[in-house]
N, C-alpha and C. Protein backbone atom coordinates (compact mmCIF):
# COMPACT_ATOMS: atom_id res chain seq x y z
N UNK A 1 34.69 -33.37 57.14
CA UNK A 1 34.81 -34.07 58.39
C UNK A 1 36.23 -33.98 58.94
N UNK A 2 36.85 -33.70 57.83
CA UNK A 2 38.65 -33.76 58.52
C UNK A 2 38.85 -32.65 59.06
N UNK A 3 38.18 -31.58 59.07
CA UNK A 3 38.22 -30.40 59.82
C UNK A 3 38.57 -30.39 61.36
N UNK A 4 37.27 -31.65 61.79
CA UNK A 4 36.41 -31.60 63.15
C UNK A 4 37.69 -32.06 64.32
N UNK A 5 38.94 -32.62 63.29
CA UNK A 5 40.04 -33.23 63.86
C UNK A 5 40.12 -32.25 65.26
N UNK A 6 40.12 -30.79 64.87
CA UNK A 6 40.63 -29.41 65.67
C UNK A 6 39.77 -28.83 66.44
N UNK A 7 38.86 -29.26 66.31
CA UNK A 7 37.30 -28.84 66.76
C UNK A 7 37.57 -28.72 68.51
N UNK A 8 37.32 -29.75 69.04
CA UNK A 8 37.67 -29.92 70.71
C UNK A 8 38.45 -29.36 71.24
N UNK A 9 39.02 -29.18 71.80
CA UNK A 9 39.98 -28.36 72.56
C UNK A 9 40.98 -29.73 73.50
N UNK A 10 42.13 -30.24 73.85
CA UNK A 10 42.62 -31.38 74.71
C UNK A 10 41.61 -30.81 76.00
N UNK A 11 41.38 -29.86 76.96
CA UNK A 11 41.25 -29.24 78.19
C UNK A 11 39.68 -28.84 78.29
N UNK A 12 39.29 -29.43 77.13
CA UNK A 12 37.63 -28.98 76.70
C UNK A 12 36.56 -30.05 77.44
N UNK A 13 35.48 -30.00 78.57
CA UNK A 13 34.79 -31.23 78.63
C UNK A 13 34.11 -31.27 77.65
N UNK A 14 33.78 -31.89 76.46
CA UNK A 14 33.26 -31.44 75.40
C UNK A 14 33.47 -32.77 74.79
N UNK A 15 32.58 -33.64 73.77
CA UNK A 15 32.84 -34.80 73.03
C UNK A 15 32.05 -35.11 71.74
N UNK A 16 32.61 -34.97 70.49
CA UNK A 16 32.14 -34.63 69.84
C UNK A 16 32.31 -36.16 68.92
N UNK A 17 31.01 -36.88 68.63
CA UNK A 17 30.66 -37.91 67.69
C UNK A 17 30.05 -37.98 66.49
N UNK A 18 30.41 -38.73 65.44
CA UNK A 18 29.52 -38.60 64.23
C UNK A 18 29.10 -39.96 63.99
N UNK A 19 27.73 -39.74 63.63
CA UNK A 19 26.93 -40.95 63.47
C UNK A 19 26.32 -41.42 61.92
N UNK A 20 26.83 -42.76 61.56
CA UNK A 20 26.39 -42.65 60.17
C UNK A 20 25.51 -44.30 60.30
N UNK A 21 25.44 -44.40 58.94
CA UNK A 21 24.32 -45.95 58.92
C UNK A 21 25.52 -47.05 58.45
N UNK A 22 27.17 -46.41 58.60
CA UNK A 22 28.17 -47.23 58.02
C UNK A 22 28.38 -48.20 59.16
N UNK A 23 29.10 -49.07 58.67
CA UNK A 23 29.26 -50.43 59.82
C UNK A 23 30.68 -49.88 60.65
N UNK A 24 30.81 -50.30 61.42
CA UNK A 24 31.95 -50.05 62.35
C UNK A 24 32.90 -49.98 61.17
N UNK A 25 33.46 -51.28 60.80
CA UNK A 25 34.62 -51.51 59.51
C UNK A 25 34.54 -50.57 58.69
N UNK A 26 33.16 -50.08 58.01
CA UNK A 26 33.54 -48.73 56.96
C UNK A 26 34.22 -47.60 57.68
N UNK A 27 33.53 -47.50 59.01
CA UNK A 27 34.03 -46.30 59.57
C UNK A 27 35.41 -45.78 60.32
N UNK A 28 36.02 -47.59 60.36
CA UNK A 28 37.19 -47.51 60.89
C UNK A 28 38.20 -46.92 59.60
N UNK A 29 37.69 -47.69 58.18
CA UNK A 29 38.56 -47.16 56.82
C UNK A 29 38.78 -46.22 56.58
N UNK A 30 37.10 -45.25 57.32
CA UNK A 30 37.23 -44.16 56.87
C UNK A 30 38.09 -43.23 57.52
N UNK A 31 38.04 -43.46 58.81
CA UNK A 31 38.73 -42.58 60.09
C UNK A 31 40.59 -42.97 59.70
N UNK A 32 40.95 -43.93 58.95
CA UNK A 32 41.73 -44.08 58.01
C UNK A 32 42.44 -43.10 57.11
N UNK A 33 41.40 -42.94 56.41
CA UNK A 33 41.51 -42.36 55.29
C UNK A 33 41.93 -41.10 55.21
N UNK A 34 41.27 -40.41 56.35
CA UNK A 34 41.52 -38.97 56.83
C UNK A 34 42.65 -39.17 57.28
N UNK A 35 42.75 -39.62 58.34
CA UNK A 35 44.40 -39.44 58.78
C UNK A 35 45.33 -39.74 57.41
N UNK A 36 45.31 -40.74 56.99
CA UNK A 36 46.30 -40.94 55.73
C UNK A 36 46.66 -39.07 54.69
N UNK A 37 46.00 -38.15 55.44
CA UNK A 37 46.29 -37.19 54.57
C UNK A 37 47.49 -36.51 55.17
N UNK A 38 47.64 -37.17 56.66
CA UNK A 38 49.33 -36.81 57.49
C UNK A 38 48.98 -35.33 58.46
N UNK A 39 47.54 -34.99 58.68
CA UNK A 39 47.43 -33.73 59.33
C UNK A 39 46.61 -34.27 60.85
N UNK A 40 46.93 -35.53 61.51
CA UNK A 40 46.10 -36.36 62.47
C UNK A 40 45.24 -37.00 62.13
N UNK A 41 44.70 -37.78 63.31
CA UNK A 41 43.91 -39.12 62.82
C UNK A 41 42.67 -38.59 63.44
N UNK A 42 41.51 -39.01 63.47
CA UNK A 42 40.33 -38.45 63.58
C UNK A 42 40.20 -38.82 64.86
N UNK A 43 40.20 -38.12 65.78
CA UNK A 43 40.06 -37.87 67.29
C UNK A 43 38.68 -37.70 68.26
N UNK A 44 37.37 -38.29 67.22
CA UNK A 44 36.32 -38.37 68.26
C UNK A 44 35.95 -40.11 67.05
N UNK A 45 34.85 -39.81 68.06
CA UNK A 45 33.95 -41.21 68.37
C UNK A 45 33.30 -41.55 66.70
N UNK A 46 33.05 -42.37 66.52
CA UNK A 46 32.35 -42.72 65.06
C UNK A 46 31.64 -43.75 65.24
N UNK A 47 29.99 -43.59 65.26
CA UNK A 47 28.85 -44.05 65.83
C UNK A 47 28.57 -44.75 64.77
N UNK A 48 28.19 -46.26 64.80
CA UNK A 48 27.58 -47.07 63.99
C UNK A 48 25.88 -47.15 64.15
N UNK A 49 25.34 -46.68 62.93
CA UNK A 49 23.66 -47.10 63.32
C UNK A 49 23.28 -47.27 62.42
N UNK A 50 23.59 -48.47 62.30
CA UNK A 50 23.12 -49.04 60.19
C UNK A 50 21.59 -49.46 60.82
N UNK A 51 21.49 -49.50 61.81
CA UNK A 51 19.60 -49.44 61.83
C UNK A 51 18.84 -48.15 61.99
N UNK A 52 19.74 -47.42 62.00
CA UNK A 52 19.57 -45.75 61.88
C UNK A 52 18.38 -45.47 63.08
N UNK A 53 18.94 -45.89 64.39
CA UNK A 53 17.99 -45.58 65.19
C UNK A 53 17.92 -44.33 65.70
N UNK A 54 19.64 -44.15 65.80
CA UNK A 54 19.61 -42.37 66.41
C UNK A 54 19.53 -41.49 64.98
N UNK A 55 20.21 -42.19 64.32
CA UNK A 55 19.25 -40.91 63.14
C UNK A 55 17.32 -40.65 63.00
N UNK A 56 16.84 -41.93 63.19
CA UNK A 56 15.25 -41.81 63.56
C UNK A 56 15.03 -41.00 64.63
N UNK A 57 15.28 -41.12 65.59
CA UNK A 57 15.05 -40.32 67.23
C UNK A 57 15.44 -38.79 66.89
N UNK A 58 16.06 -38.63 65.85
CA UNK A 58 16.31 -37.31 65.55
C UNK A 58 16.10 -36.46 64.23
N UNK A 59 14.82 -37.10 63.72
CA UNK A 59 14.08 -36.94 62.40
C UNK A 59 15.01 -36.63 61.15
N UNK A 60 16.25 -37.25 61.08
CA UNK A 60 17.34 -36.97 59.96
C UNK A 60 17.45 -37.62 58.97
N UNK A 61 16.32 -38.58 58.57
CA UNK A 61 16.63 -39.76 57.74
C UNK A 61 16.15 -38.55 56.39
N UNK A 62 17.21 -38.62 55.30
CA UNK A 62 16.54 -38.02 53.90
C UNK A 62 16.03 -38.73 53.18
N UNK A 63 14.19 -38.92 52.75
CA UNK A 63 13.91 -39.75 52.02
C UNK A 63 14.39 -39.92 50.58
N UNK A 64 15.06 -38.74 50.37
CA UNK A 64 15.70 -39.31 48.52
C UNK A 64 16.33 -40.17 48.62
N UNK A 65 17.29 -40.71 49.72
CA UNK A 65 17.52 -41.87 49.99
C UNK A 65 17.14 -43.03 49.85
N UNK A 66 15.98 -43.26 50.71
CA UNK A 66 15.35 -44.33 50.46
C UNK A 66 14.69 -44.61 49.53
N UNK A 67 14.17 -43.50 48.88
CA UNK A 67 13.63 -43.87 47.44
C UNK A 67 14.78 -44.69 46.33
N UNK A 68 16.21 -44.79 46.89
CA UNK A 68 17.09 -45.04 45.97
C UNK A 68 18.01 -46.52 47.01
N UNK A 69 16.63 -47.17 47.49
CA UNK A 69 17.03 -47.72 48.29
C UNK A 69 18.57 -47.72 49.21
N UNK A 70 18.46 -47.01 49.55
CA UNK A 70 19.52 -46.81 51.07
C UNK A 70 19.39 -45.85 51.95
N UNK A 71 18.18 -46.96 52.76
CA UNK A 71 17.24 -46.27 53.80
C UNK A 71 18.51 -46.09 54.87
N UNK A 72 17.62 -44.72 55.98
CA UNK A 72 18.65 -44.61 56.90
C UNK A 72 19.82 -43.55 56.54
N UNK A 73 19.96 -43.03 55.33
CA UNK A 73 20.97 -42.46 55.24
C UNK A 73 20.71 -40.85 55.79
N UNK A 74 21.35 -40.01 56.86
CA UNK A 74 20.60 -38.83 56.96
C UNK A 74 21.02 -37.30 56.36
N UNK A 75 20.41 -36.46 56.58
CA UNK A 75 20.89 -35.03 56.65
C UNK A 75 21.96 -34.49 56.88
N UNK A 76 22.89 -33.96 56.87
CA UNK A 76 24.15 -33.58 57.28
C UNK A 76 23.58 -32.43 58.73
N UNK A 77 23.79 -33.24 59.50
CA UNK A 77 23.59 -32.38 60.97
C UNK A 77 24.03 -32.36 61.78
N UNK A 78 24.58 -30.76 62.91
CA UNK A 78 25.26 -30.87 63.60
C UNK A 78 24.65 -30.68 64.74
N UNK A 79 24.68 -31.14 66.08
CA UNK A 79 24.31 -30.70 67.54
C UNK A 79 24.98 -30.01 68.54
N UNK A 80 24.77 -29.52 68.97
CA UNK A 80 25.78 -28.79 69.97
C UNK A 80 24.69 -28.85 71.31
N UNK A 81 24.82 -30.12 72.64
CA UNK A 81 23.87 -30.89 73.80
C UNK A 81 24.76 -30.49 74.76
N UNK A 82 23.48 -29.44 75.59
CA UNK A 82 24.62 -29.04 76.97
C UNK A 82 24.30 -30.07 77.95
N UNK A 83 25.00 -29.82 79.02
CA UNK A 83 25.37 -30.54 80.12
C UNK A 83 24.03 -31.52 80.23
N UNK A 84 22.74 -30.75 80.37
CA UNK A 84 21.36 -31.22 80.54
C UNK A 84 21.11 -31.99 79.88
N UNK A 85 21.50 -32.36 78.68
CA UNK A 85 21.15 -32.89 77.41
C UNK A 85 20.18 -32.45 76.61
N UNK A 86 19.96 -30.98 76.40
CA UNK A 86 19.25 -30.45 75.90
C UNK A 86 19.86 -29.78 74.77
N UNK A 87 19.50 -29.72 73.50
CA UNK A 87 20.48 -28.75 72.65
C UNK A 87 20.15 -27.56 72.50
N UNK A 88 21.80 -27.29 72.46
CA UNK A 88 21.52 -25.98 72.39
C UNK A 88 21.70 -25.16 71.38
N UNK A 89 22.08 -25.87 70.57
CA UNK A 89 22.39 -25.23 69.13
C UNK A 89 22.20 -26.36 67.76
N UNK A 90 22.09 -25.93 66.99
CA UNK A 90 21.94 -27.26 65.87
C UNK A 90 21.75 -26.75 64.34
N UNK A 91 21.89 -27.33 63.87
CA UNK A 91 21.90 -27.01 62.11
C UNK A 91 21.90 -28.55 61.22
N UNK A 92 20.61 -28.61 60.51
CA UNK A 92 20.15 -29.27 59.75
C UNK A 92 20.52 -29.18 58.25
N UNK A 93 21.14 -29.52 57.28
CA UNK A 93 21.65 -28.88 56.06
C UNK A 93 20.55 -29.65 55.00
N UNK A 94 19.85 -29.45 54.23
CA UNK A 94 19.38 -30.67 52.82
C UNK A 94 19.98 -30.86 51.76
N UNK A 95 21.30 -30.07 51.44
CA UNK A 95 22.01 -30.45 51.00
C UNK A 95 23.40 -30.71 51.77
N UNK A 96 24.03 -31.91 51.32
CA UNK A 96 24.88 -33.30 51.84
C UNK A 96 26.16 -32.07 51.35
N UNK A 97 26.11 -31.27 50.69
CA UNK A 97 27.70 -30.71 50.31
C UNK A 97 27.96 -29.86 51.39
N UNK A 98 26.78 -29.42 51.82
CA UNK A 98 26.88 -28.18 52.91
C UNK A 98 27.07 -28.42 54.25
N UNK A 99 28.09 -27.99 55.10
CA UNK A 99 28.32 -28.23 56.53
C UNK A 99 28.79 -26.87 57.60
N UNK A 100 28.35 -26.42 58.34
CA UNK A 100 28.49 -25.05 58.71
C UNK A 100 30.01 -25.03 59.35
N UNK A 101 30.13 -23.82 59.03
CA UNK A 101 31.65 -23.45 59.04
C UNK A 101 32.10 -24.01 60.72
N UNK A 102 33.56 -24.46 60.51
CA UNK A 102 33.86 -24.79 62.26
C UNK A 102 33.87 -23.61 62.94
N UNK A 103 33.68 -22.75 62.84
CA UNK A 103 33.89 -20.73 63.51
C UNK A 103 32.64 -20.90 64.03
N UNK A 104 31.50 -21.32 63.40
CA UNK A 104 30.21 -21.17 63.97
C UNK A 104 29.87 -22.49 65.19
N UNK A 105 30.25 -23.76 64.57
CA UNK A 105 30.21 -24.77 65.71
C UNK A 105 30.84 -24.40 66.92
N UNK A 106 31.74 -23.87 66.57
CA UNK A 106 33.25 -23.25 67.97
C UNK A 106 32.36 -22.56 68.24
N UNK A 107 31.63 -21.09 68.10
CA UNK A 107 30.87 -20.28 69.05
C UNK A 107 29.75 -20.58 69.79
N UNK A 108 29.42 -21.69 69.18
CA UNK A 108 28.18 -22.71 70.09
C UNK A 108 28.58 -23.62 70.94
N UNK A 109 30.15 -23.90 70.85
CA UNK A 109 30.50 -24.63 71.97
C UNK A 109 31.13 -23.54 73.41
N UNK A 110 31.52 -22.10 72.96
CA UNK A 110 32.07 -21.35 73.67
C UNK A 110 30.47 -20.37 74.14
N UNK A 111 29.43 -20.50 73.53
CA UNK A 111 28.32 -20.05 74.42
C UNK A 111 28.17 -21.08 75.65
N UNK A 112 28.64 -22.38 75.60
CA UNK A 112 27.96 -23.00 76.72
C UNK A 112 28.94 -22.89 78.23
N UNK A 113 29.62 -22.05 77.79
CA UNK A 113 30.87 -21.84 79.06
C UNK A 113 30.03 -20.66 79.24
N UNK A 114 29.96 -19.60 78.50
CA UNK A 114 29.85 -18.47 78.92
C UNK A 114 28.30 -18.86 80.53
C-alpha cells in the first residue's frame, strides 16, 4: 500500500481510495504507520466500511474470512472507474499477498487519457 503514495500524479484528475472494514481510528494509525517510514504520508482517501457495504456492492467479501469470524473482510482489489463510472480496468487477487504491480495500475490510468 505504501507504494500507491506515487501512484497519482499532483496534475492528474484522478483519485485514488482504499476501502477496508477498519474503523476510521485503525485507518488513521495505519496511514501513520506508512508515513513513519519517512518516504511521505499516504496521500489518498481511506474508506471506512466496517459494515462492508461497498465491499458487498462489489462481490469482494472472502468467505475464509468469515468462516474465522471476521466477516466483511475482502479480496485484495484494484479498480481503475472512468469518468462514467464505469470500470475500466480491475484486478481481483485470492490471495491477500498479491497486488498488481504499480506499472500495470499506471497503464490503466494512462489508457483513460488516451
Amino acid at each position: 500500500m505504501a507504494d500507491l503514495r506515487t501512484l497519482i500524479r499532483p496534475d492528474e484528475p484522478a483519485r485514488l481510495w482504499a476501502v477496508s472494514v477498519d474503523s476510521a481510528a485503525q485507518s488513521k494509525a495505519f496511514a501513520a504507520e506508512i508515513a513513519a517510514d519517512g518516504r511521505g504520508r499516504v496521500a489518498f482517501g481511506l474508506l471506512s466500511d466496517p459494515d462492508h457495504r461497498v465491499i458487498d456492492a462489489y462481490g469482494l467479501q472472502d468467505p475464509r474470512y468469515a468462516r474465522l469470524g471476521r466477516e466483511g473482510i475482502p479480496y485484495p482489489a484494484t479498480f481503475v472507474v472512468d469518468r462514467d463510472g464505469r470500470i475500466a480496468w480491475a484486478r481481483i487477487d485470492k490471495d491477500y499477498t498479491r497486488r498488481p504491480p504499480i506499472r500495470e495500475v499506471r497503464a490503466a490510468l494512462d489508457a483513460l487519457t488516451r
